[in-house]
C-alpha atoms as a PDB file:
ATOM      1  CA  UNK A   1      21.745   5.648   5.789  1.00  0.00           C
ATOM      2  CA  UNK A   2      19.390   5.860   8.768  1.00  0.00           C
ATOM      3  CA  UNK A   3      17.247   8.681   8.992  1.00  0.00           C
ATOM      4  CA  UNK A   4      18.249  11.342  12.364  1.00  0.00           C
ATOM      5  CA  UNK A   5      15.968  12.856  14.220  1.00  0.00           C
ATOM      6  CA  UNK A   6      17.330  16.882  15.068  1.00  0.00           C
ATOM      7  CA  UNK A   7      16.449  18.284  18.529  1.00  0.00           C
ATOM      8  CA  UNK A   8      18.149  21.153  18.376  1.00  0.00           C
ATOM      9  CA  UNK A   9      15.496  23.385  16.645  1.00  0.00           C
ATOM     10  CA  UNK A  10      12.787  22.112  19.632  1.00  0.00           C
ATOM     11  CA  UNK A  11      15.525  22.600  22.189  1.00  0.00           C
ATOM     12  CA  UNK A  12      16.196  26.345  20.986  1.00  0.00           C
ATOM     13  CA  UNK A  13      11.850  26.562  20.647  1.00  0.00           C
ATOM     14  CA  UNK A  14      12.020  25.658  24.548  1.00  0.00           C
ATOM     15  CA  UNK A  15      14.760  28.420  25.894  1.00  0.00           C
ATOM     16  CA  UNK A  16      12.887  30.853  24.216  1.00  0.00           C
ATOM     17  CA  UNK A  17       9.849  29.611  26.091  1.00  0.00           C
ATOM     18  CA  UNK A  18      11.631  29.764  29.637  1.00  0.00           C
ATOM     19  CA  UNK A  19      12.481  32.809  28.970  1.00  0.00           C
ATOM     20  CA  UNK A  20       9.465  34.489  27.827  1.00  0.00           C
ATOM     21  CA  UNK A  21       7.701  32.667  31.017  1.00  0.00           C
ATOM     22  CA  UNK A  22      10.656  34.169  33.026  1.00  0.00           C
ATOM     23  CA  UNK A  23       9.840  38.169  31.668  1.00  0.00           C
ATOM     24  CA  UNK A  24       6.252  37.858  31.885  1.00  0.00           C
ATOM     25  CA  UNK A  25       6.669  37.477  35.664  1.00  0.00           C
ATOM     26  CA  UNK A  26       9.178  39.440  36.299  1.00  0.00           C
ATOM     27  CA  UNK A  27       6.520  42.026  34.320  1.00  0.00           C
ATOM     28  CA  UNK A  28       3.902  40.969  36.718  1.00  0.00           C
ATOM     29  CA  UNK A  29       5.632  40.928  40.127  1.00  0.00           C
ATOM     30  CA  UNK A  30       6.337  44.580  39.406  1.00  0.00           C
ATOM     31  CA  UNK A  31       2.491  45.577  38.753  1.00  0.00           C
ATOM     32  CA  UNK A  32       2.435  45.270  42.340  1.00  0.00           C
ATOM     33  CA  UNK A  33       5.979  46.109  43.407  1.00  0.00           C
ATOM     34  CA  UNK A  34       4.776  48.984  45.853  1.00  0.00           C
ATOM     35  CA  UNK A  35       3.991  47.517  49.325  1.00  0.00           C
ATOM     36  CA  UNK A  36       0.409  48.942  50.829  1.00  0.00           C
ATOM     37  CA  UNK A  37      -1.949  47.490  53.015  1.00  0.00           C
ATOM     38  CA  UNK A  38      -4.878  46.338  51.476  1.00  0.00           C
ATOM     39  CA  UNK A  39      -8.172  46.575  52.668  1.00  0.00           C
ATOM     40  CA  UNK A  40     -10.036  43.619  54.345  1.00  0.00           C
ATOM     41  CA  UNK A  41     -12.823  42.517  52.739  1.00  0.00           C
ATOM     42  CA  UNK A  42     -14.656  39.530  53.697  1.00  0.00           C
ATOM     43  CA  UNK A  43     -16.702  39.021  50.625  1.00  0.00           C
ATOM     44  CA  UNK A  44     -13.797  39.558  48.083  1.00  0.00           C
ATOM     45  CA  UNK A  45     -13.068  37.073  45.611  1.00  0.00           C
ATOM     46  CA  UNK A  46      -9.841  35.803  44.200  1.00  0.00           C
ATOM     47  CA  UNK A  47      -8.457  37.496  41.111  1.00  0.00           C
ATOM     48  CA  UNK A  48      -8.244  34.407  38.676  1.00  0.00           C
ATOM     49  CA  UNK A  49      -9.438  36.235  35.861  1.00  0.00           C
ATOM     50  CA  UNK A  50      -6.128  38.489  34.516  1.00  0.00           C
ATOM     51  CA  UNK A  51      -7.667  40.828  31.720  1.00  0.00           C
ATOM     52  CA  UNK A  52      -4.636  41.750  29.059  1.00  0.00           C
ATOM     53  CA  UNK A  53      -5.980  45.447  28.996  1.00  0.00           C
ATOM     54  CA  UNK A  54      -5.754  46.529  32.268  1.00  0.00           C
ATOM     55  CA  UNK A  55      -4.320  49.120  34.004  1.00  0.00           C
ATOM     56  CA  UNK A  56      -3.000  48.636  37.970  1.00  0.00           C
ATOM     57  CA  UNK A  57      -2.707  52.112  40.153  1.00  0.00           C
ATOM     58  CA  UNK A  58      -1.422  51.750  43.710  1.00  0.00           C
ATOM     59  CA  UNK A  59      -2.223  54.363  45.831  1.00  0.00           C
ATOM     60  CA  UNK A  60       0.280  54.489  49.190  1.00  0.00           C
ATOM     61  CA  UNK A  61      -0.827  56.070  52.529  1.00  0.00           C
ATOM     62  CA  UNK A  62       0.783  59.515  51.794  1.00  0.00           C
ATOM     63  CA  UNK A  63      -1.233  59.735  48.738  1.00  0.00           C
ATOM     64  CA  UNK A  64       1.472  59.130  45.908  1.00  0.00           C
ATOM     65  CA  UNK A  65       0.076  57.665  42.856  1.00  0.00           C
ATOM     66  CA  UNK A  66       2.255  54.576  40.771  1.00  0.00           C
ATOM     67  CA  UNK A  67       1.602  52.707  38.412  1.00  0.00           C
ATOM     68  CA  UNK A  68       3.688  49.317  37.732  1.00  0.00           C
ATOM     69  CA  UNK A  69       6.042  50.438  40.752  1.00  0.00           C
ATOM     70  CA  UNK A  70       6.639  53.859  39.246  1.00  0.00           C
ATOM     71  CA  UNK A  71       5.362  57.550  41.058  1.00  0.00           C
ATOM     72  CA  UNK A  72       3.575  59.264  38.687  1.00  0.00           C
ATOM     73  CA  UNK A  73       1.984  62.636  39.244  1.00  0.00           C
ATOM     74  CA  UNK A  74      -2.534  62.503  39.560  1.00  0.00           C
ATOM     75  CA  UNK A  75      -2.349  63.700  35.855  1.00  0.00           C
ATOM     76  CA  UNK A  76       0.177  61.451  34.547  1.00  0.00           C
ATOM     77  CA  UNK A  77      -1.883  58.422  36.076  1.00  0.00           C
ATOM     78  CA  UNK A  78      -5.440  60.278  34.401  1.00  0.00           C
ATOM     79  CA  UNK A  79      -3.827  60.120  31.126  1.00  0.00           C
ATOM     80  CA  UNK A  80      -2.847  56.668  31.439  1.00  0.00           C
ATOM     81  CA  UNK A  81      -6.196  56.247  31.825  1.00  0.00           C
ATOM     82  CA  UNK A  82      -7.198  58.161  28.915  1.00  0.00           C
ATOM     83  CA  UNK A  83      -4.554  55.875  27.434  1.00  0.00           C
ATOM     84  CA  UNK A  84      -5.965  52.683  28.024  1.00  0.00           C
ATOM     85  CA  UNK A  85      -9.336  53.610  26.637  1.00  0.00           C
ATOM     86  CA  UNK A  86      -8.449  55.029  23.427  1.00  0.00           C
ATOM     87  CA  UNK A  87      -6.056  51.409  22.759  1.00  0.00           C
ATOM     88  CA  UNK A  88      -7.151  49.399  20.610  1.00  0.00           C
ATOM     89  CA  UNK A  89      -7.839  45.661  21.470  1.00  0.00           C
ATOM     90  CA  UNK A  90      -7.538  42.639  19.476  1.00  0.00           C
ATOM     91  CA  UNK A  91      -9.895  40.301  21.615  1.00  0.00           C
ATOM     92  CA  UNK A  92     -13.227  42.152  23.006  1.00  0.00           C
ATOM     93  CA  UNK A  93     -11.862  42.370  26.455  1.00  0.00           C
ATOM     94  CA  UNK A  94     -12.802  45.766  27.782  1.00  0.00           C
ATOM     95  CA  UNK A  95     -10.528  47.737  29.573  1.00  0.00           C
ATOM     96  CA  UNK A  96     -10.086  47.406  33.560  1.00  0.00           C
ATOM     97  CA  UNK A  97      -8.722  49.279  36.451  1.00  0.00           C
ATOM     98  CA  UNK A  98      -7.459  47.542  39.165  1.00  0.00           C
ATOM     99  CA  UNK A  99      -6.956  50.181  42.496  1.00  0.00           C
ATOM    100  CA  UNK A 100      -4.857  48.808  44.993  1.00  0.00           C
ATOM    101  CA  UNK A 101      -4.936  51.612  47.431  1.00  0.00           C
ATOM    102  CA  UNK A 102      -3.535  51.412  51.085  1.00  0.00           C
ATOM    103  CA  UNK A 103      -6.217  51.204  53.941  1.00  0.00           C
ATOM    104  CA  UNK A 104      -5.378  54.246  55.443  1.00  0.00           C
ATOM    105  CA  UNK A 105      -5.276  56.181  52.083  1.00  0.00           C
ATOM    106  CA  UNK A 106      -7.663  59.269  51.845  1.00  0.00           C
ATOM    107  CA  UNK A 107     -11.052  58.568  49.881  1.00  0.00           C
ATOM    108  CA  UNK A 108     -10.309  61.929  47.879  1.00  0.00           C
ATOM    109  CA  UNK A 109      -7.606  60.036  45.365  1.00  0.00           C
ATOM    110  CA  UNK A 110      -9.831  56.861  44.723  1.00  0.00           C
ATOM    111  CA  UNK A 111     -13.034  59.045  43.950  1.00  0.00           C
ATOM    112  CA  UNK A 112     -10.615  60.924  41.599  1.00  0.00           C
ATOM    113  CA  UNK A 113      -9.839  57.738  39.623  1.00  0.00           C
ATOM    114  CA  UNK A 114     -13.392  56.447  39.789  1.00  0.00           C
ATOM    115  CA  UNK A 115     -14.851  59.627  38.171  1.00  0.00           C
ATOM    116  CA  UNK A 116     -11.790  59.522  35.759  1.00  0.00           C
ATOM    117  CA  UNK A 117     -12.623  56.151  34.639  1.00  0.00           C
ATOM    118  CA  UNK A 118     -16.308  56.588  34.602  1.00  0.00           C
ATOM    119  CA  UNK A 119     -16.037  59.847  32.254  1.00  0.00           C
ATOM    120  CA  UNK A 120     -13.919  58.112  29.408  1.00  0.00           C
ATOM    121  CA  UNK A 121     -16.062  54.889  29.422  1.00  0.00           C
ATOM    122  CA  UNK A 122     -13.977  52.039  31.818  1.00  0.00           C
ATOM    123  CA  UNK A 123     -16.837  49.969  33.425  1.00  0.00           C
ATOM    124  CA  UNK A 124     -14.799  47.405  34.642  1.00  0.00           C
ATOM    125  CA  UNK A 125     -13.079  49.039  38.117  1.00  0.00           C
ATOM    126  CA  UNK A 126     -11.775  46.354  39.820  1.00  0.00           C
ATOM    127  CA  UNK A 127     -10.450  46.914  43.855  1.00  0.00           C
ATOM    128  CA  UNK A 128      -7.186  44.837  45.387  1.00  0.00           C
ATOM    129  CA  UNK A 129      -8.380  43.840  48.523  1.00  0.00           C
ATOM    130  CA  UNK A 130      -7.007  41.143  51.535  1.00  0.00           C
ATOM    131  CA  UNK A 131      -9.129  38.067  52.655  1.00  0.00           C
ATOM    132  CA  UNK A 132      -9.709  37.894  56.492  1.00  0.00           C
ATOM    133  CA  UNK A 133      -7.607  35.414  58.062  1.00  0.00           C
ATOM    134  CA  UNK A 134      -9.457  32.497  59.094  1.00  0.00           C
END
């Protein structure tokens, strides 16, 4: 009798692959699900680096405050701050906070977050910005 290969257990392995690939960005697209005009910066860089432990707050021209395409209140998004500090990580990446805030945004909100961050130890402040065309 001729011994059989099985696929099935590396077919099953693979669908549970597509579809992990297929929630992780779904997850990812809505970091960034609000729609704001970034600012344009000609020296920014491209983000190639994603950090597991970081934290993405959009901030919209009227203001508002979300964070992974949800409003949230100025003290819901502090303690998610507060949050992100006090988890624990596996690898030593150190937290980050990525600001995408619109261009026409007041100053007042991002100064808020900076301070925020600075007084429960995030170093790593990261700012979503567009390339100039060209």
């Amino acid at each position: 009798m001729p011994l059989r290969f099985n696929i099935t257990p590396m077919i099953d392995v693979v669908f549970l692959l597509i579809i992990f690939f297929l929630v992780a960005s779904y997850f990812i697209r809505s970091e960034q699900s609000r729609e704001v005009n970034l600012p344009v910066a000609s020296k920014g860089q491209s983000d190639e680096i994603s950090s597991p432990h970081r934290l993405t707050i959009t901030i919209e021209p009227d203001g508002h405050l979300s964070v992974g395409g949800i409003r949230m209140s100025e003290k819901q998004v502090l303690k998610r701050i507060e949050e992100l500090n006090a988890a624990e990580t596996s690898d030593d990446q150190p937290p980050e906070v990525r600001i995408r805030s619109d261009r026409n945004a007041k100053f007042g909100s991002i100064r808020t977050l900076i301070e925020h961050c600075a007084a429960h130890n995030i170093r790593s402040i990261r700012f979503a910005v567009t390339l100039p065309q060209g």
